[in-house]
Protein backbone atom coordinates (compact mmCIF):
# COMPACT_ATOMS: atom_id res chain seq x y z
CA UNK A 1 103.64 -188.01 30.86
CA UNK A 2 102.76 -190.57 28.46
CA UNK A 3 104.18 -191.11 25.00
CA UNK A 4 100.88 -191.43 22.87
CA UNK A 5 99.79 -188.53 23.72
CA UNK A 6 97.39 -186.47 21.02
CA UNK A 7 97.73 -183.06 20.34
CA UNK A 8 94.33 -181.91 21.15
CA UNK A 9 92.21 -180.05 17.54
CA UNK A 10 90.64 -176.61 17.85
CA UNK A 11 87.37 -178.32 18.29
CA UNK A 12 88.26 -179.89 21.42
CA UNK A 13 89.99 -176.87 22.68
CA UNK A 14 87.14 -174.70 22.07
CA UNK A 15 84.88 -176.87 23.73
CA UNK A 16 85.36 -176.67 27.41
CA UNK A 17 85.47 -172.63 26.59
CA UNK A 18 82.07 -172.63 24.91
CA UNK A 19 80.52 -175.06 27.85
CA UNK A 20 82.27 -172.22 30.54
CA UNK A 21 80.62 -169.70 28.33
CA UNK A 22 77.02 -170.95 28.05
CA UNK A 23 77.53 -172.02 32.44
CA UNK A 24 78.66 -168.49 32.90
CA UNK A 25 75.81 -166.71 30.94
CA UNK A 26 73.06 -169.30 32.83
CA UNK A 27 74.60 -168.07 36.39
CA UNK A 28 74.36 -164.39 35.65
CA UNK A 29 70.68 -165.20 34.18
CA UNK A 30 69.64 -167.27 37.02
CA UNK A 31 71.75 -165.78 40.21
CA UNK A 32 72.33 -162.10 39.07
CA UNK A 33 74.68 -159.94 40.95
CA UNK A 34 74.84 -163.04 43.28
CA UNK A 35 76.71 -165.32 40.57
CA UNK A 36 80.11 -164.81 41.91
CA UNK A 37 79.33 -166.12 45.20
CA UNK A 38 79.07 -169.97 44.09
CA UNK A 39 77.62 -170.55 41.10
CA UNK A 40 80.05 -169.12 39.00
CA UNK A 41 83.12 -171.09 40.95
CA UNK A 42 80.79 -174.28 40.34
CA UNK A 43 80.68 -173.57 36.45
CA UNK A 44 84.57 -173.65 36.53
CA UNK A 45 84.84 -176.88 38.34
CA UNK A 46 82.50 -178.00 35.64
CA UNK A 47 84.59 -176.48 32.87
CA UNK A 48 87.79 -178.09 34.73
CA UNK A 49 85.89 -181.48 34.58
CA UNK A 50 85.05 -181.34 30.38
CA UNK A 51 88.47 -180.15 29.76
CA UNK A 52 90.03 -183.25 32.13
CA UNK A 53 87.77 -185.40 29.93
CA UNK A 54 88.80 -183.94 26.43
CA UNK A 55 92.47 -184.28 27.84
CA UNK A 56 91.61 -188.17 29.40
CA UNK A 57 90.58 -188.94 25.30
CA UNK A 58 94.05 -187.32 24.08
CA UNK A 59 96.07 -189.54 26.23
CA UNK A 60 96.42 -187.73 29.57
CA UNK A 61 96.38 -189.27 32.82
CA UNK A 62 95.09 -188.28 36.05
CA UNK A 63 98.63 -187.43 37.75
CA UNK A 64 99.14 -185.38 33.99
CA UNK A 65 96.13 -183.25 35.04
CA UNK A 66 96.74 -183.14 39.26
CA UNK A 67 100.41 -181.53 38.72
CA UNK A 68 99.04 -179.20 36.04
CA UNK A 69 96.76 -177.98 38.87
CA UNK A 70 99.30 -177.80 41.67
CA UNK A 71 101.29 -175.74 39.46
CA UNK A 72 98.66 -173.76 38.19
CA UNK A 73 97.40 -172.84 41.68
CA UNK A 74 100.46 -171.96 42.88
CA UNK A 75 101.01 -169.21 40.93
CA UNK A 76 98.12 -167.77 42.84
CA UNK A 77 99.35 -168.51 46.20
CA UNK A 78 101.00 -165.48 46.81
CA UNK A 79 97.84 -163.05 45.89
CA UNK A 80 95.81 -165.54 48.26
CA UNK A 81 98.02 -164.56 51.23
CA UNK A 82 97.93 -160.81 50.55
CA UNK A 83 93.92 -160.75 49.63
CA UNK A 84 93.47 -162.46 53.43
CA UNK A 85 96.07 -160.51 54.53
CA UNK A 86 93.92 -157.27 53.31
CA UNK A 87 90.52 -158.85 54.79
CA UNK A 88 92.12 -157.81 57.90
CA UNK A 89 93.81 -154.54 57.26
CA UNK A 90 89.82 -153.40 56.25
CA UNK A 91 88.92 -154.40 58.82
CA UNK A 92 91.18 -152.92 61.60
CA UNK A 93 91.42 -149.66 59.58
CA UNK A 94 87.19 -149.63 59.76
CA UNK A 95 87.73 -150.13 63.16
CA UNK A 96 90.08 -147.76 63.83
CA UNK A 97 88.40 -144.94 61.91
CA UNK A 98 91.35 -144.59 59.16
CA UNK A 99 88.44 -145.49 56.25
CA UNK A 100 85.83 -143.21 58.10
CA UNK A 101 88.54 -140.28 58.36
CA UNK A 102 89.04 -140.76 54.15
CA UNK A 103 85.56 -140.57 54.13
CA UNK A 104 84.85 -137.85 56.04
CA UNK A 105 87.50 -135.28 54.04
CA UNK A 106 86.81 -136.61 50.72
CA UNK A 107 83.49 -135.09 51.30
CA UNK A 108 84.79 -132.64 52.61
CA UNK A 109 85.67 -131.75 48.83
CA UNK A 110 81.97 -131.74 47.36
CA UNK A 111 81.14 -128.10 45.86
CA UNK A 112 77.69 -127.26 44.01
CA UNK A 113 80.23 -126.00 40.94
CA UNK A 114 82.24 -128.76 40.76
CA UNK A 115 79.89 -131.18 41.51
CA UNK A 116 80.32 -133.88 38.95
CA UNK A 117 84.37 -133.55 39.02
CA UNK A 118 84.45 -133.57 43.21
CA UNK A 119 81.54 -136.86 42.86
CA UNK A 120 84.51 -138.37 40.75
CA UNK A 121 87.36 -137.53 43.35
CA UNK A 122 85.19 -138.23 46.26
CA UNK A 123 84.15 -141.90 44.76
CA UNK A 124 88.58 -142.50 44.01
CA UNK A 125 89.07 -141.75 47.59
CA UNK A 126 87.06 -143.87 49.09
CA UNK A 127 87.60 -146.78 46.96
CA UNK A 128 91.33 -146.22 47.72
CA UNK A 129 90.83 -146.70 51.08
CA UNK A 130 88.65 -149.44 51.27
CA UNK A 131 89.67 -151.35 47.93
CA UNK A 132 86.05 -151.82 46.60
CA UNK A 133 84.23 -150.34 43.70
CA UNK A 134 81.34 -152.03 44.60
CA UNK A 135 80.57 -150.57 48.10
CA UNK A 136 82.17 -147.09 47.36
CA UNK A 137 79.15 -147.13 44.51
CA UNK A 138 76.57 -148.62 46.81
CA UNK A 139 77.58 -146.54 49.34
CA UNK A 140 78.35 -143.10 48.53
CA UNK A 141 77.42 -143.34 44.96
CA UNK A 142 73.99 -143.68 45.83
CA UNK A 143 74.19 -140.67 48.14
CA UNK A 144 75.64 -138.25 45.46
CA UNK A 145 72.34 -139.68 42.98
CA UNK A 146 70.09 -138.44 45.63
CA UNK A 147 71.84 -135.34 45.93
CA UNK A 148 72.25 -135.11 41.94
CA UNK A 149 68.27 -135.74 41.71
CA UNK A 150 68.03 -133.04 44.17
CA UNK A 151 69.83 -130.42 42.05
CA UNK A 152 68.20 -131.25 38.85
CA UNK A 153 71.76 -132.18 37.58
CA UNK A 154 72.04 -135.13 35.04
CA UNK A 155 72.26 -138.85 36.63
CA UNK A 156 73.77 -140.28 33.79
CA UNK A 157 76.66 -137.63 33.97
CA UNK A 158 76.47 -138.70 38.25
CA UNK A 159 77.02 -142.22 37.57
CA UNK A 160 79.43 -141.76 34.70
CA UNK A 161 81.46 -139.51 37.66
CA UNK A 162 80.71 -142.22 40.43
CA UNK A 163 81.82 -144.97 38.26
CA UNK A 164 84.88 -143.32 37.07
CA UNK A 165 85.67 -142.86 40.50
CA UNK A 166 84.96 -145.74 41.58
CA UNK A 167 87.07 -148.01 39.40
CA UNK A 168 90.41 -145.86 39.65
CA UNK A 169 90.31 -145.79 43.57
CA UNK A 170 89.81 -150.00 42.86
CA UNK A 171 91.89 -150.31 40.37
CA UNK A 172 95.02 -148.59 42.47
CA UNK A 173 94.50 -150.01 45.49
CA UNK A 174 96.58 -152.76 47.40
CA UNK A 175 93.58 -153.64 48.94
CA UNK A 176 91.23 -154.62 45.26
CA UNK A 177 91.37 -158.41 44.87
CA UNK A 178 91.47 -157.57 41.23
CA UNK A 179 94.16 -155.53 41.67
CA UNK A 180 96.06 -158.42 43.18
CA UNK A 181 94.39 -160.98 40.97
CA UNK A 182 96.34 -159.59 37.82
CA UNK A 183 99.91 -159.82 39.10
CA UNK A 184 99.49 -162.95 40.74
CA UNK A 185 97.97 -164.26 37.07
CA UNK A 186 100.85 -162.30 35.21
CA UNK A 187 103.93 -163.73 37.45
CA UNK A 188 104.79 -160.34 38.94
CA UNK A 189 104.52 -158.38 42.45
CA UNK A 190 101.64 -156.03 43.51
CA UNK A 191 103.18 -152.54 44.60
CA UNK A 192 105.52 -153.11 41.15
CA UNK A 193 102.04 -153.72 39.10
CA UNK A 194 100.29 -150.36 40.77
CA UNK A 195 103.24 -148.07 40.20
CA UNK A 196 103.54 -149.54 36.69
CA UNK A 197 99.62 -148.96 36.51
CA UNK A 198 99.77 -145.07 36.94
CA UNK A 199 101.49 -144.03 33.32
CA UNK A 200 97.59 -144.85 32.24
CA UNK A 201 95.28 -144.82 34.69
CA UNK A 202 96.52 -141.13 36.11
CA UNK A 203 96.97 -139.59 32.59
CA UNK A 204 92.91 -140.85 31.80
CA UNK A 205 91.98 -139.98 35.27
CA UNK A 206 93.20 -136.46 35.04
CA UNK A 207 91.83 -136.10 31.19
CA UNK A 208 88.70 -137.90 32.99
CA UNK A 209 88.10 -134.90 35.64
CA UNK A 210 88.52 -131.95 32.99
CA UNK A 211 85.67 -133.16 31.15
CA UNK A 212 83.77 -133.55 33.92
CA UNK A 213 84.70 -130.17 35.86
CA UNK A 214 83.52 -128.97 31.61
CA UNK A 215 80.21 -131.15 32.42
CA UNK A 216 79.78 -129.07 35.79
CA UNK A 217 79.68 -125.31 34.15
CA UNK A 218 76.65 -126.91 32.44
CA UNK A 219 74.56 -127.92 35.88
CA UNK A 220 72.75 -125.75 38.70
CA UNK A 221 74.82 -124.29 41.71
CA UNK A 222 72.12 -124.53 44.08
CA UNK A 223 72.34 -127.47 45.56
CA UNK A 224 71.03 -129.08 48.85
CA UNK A 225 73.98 -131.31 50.18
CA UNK A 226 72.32 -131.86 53.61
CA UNK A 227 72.66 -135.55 52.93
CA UNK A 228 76.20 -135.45 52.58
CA UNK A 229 76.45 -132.95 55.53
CA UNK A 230 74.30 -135.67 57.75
CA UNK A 231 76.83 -138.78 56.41
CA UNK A 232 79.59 -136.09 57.62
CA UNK A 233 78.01 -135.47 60.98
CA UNK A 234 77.89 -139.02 62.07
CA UNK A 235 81.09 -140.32 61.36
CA UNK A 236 81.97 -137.62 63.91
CA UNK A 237 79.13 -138.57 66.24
CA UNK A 238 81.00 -142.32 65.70
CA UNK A 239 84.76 -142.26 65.27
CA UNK A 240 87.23 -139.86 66.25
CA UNK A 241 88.12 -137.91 63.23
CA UNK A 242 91.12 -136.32 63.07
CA UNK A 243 94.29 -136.18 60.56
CA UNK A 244 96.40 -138.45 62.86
CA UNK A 245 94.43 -141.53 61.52
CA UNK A 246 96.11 -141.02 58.08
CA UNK A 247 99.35 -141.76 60.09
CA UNK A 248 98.81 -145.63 59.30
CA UNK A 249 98.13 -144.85 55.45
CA UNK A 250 101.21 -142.77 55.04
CA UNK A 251 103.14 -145.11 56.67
CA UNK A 252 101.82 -148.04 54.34
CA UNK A 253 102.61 -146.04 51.47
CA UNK A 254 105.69 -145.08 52.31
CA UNK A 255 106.43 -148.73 52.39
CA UNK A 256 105.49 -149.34 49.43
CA UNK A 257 107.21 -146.16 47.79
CA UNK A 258 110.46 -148.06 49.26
CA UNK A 259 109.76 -151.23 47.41
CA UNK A 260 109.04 -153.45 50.03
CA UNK A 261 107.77 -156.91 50.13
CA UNK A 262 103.37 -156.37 49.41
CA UNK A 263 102.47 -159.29 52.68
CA UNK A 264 104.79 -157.91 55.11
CA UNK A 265 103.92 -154.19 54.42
CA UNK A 266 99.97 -155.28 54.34
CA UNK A 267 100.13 -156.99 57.46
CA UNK A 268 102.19 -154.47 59.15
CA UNK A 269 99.43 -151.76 57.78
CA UNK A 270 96.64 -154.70 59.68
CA UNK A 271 98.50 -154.00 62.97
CA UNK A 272 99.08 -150.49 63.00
CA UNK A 273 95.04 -150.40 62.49
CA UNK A 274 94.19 -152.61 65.79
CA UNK A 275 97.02 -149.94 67.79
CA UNK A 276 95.14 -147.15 66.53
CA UNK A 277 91.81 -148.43 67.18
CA UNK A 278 93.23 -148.89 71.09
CA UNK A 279 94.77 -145.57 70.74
CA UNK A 280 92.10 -143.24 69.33
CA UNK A 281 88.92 -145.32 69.23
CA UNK A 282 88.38 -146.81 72.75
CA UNK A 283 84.77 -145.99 72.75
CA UNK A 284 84.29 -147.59 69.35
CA UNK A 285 86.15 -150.56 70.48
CA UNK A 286 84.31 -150.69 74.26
CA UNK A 287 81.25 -150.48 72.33
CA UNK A 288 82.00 -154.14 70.63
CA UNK A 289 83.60 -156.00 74.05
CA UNK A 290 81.26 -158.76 75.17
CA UNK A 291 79.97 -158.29 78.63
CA UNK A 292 81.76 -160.68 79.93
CA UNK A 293 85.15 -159.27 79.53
CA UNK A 294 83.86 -155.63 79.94
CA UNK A 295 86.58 -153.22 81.13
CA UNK A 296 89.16 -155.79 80.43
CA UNK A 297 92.45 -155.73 78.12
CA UNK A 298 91.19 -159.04 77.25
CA UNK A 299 88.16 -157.49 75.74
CA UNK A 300 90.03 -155.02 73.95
CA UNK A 301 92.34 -157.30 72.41
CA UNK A 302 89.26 -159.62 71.76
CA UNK A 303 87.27 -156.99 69.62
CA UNK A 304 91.04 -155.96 67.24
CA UNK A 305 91.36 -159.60 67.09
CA UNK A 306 88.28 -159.99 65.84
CA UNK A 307 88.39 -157.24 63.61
CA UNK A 308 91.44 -158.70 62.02
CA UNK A 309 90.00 -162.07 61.38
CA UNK A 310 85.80 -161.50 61.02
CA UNK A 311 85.68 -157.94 60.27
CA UNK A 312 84.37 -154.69 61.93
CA UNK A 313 80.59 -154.11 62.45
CA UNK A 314 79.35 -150.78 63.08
CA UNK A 315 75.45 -150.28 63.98
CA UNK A 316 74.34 -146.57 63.77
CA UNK A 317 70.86 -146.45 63.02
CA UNK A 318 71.60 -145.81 59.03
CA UNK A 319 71.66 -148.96 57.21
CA UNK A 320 73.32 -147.01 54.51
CA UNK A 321 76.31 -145.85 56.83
CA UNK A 322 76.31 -149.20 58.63
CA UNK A 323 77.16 -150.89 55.43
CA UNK A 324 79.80 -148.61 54.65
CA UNK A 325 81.57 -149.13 57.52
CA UNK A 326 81.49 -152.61 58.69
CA UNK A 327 83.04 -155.13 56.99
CA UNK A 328 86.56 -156.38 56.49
CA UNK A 329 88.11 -159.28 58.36
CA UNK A 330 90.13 -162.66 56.31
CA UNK A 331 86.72 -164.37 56.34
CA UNK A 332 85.24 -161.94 53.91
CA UNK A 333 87.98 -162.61 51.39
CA UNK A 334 87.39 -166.53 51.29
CA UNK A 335 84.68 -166.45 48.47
CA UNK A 336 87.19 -164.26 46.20
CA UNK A 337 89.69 -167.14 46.97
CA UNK A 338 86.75 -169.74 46.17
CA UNK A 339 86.94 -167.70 42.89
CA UNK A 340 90.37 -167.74 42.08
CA UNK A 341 91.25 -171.23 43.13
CA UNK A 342 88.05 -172.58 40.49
CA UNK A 343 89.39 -170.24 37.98
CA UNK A 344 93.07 -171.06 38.66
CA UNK A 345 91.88 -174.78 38.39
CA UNK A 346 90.19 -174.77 34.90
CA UNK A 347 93.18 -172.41 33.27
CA UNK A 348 95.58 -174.66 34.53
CA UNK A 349 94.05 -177.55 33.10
CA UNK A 350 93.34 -175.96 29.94
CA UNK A 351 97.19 -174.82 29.80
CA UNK A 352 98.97 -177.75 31.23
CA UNK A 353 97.14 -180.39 28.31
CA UNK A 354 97.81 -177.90 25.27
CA UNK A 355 94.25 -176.39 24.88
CA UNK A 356 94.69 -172.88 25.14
CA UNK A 357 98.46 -173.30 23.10
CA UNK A 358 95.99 -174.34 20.93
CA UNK A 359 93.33 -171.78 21.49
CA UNK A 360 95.49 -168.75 21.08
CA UNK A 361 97.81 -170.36 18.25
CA UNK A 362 95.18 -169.30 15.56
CA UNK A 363 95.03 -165.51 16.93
CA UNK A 364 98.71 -165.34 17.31
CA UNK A 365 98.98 -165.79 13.98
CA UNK A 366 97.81 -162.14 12.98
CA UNK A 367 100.30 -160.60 15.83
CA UNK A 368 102.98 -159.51 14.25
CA UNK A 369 104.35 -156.47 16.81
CA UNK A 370 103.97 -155.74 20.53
CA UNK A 371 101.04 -152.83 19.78
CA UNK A 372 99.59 -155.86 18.40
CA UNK A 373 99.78 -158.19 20.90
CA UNK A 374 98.48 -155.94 23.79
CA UNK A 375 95.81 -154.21 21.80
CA UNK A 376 94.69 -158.55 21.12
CA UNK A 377 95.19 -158.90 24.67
CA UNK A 378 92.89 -155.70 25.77
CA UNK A 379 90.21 -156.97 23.20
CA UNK A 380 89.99 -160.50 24.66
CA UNK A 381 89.64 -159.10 27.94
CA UNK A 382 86.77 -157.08 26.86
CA UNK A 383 85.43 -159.89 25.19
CA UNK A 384 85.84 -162.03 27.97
CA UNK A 385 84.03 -159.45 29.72
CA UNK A 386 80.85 -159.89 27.41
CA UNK A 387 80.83 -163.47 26.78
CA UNK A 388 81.85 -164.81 30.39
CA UNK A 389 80.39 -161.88 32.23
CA UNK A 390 82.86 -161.97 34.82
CA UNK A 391 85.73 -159.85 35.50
CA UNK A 392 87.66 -162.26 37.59
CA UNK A 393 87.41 -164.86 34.04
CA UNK A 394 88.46 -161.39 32.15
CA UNK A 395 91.55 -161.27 34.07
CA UNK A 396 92.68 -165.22 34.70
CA UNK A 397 91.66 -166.07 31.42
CA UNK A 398 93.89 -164.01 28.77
CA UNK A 399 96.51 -163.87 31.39
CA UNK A 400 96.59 -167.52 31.29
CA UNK A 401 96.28 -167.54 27.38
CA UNK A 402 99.13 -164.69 26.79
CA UNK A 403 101.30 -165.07 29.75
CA UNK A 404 103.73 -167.54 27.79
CA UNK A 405 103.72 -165.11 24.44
CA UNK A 406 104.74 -161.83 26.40
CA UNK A 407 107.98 -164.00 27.52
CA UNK A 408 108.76 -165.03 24.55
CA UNK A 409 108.49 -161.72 23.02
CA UNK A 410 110.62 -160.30 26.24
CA UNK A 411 107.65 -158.31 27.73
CA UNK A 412 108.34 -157.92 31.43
CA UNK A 413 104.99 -159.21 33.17
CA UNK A 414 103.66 -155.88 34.81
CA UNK A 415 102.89 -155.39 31.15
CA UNK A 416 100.53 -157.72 30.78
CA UNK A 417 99.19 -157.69 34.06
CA UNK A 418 98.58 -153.47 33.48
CA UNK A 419 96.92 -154.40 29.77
CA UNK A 420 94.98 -157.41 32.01
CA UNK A 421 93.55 -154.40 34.42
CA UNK A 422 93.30 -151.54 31.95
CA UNK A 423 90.31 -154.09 29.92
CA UNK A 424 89.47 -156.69 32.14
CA UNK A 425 88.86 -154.46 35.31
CA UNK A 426 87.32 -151.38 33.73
CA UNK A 427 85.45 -152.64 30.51
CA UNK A 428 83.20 -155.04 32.97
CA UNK A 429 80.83 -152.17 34.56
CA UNK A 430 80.15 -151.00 30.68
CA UNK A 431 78.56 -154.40 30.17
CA UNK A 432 75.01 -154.35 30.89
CA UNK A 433 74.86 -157.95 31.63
CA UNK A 434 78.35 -158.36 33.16
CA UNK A 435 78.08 -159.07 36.66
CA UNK A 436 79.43 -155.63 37.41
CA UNK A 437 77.05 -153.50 35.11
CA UNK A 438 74.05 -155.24 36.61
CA UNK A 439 75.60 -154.23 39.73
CA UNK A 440 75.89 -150.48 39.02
CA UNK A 441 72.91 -150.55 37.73
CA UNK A 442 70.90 -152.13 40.97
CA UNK A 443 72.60 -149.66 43.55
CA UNK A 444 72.31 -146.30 41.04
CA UNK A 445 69.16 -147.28 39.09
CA UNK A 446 70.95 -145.80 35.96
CA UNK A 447 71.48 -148.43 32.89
CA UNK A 448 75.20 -149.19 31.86
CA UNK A 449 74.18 -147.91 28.30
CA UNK A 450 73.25 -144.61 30.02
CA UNK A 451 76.23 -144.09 31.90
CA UNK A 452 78.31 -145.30 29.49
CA UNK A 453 79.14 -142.10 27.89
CA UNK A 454 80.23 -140.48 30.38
CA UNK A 455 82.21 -143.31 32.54
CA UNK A 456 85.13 -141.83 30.92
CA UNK A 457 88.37 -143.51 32.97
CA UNK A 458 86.80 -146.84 31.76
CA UNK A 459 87.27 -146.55 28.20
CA UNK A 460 90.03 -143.66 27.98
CA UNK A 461 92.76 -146.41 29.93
CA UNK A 462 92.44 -148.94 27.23
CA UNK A 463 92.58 -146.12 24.45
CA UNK A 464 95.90 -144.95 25.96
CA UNK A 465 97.22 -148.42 26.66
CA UNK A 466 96.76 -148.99 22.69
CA UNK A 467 98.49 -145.54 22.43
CA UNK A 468 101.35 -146.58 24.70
CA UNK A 469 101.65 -150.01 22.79
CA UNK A 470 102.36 -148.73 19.27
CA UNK A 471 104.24 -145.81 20.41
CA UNK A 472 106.93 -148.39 22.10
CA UNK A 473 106.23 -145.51 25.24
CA UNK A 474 106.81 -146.97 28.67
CA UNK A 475 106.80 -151.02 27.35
CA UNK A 476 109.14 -152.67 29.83
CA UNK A 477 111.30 -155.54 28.48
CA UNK A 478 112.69 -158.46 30.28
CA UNK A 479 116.06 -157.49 28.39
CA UNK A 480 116.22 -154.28 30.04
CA UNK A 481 117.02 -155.34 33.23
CA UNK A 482 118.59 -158.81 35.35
CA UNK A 483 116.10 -161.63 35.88
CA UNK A 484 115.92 -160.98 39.63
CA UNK A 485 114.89 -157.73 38.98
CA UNK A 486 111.30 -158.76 37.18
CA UNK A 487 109.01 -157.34 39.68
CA UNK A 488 111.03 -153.66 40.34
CA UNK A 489 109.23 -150.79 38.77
């Protein structure tokens, strides 16, 4: 690194932020829901470029700014494995009918009395098992609407319940690229980050269903739930349902109750999938064989290999049901990793040439304890949220900007990358114009601002995280235990 090298003013730090802002706001304005598939990666290359310049002016040189990036993407390397590595677990588990099996008993749950509460349960389940908040909403979301229009019960309250749902099932799953995105940002490990999730998200889930079993006394008992019935009938008529396809999911979690390594136990979880598929789904899997190999082990193995790499595809006549069950496969992970490498690119540039030391050294400066820090931390997120409109640049963003101040106050990193999820996953579906409102809002047709209310897991983490922070209650420190020891919960 050269000698005459400038430290850079707050001018030229906030620059290549204000440029990623006003790129950001133009791709959700011109692209919509779509910005995250390409535009939104070429605004951070953009970014990446104006910051390399504003470093090139304060002495940096090109090999400066290369290593930054190598290092800076490397810290992402591991979630990059695991996030392909879950492409394919979806995708054998789809095909093996472990998802549809979730599926089919989480509706199983659905009562006219506790219709807003079981909507909420129903919605975590799914997005559990299939990692997405996004699809569980598009998917059975939509179908509790239609049933909550049919019983004259309130779709704001619906949504609220859907969303709720929605986001705790994503936020706690192994399979969420979020979910992975925030440890890999933070410097810790994935099944350590999840267990150290659940002191807030269970506590505001559970507060979260009370209010809405209270919301349920207050709506009409006589409902129709022949949709849901229908949705319940075919994934019979498809898959074979039966509790020995939860054998796979107990397994995984058991792994991961024993502490063991996220990519093994993920891939392991992929495998079992394609055995069960052979095992319990032949039909299902004959269904898929290309002619040609017809009858044939080859063909079998063909359509799991497949699975594991492109993804299942299911075609049952109901466009609606055919969306929630294909899908999966390492190819439908590689524009999330588009994502994180163009995001992992522009915060390592900004952090290896002193522009973010710089950006956060002014809001440091009225941090004076850890409730502090992580209630700062939880309000850039959600700020990140409304100004970047993005919840992949809500999570990569402050965890680059605070990673190096929760070491040096001896936070363990599952702290931050909890306070990272508990704002920069959850606020982003409140945001009207966030990528994930507008989302919500084109597969429920009910506005963020209505739902808002009563999305109650969304704001009620953050509240307790704030809780948790001042009240010193469950705030690992790096002192407490050996330095190998980091990523145990």
């Amino acid at each position: 690194m050269s000698d005459s090298i400038k430290k850079p003013s707050y001018i030229q730090a906030l620059f290549p932020l204000l440029a990623l802002i006003v790129m950001l706001a133009s791709s959700v304005y011109l692209f919509g829901a779509d910005s995250s598939y390409g535009p939104n990666q070429i605004a951070l290359l953009v970014a990446a470029a104006i910051a390399s310049v504003v470093a090139f002016s304060n002495g940096y040189s090109w090999s400066d700014i290369e290593d930054g990036i190598t290092k800076g993407i490397s810290v992402a390397l591991g979630a990059i494995l695991i996030i392909l590595m879950v492409g394919s677990l979806i995708g054998t588990w789809l095909l093996a009918g472990i998802v549809p099996t979730l599926i089919y008993y989480g509706l199983e749950l659905l009562s006219p009395t506790w219709f807003y509460a079981a909507s909420c349960l129903i919605c975590a389940i799914v997005a559990i098992s299939i990692g997405s908040s996004w699809t569980t909403a598009a998917t059975i979301g939509v179908a509790l609407i239609g049933v909550a229009t049919g019983m004259e019960l309130s779709l704001a309250i619906t949504a609220g319940a859907v969303v709720s749902g929605s986001y705790f099932g994503d936020k706690m799953s192994p399979l969420s690229d979020t979910t992975n995105l925030a440890p890999a940002v933070s410097g810790t490990e994935l099944f350590a980050h999840i267990r150290y999730m659940t002191y807030t998200a269970v506590p505001a889930f559970v507060i979260a269903l009370l209010l809405f079993v209270i919301l349920g006394f207050t709506g009409s008992s006589s409902a129709n739930l022949d949709t849901l019935v229908s949705m319940q009938n075919d994934l019979q008529d498809i898959f074979n349902i039966n509790p020995l396809m939860l054998i796979p999911l107990a397994i995984l979690f058991g792994m991961a109750v024993l502490r063991q390594p996220a990519l093994p136990t993920i891939f392991i979880g992929a495998l079992l999938g394609g055995l069960w598929a052979v095992l319990f789904q032949y039909e299902v899997v004959q269904g898929m064989v290309s002619p040609a190999l017809a009858d044939s082990w080859l063909g079998t193995l063909q359509v799991v290999w497949i699975a594991l790499a492109d993804g299942t595809s299911v075609t049952s006549g109901d466009s609606d049901l055919d969306s929630l069950l294909s899908g999966g496969g390492m190819s439908s992970m590689l524009n999330t990793v588009w994502l994180i490498l163009s995001a992992m690119t522009f915060g390592a540039i900004m952090e290896c040439t002193g522009l973010l030391r710089k950006l956060i050294k002014g809001m440091l400066k009225a941090v004076n304890s850890t409730g502090s820090l992580i209630t700062a931390t939880l309000f850039t997120c959600f700020g990140a949220n409304v100004l970047t409109a993005d919840q992949y640049m809500a999570i990569v963003l402050p965890g680059r900007m605070f990673r190096e101040e929760y070491a040096n106050r001896d936070l363990d990193p599952r702290v931050l990358s909890r306070t990272l999820e508990d704002s920069g996953t959850l606020t982003s579906a409140l945001i009207p114009w966030n990528t994930c409102g507008a989302y919500m809002f084109s597969v429920l047709a009910v506005s963020p601002l209505q739902y808002a209310p009563f999305a109650f897991f969304l704001y009620l983490t953050p509240l307790i995280a704030i809780v948790y922070a001042y009240t010193n209650f469950r705030i690992l420190r790096l002192s407490d235990h050996k330095p190998n020891q980091g990523a145990v919960a």
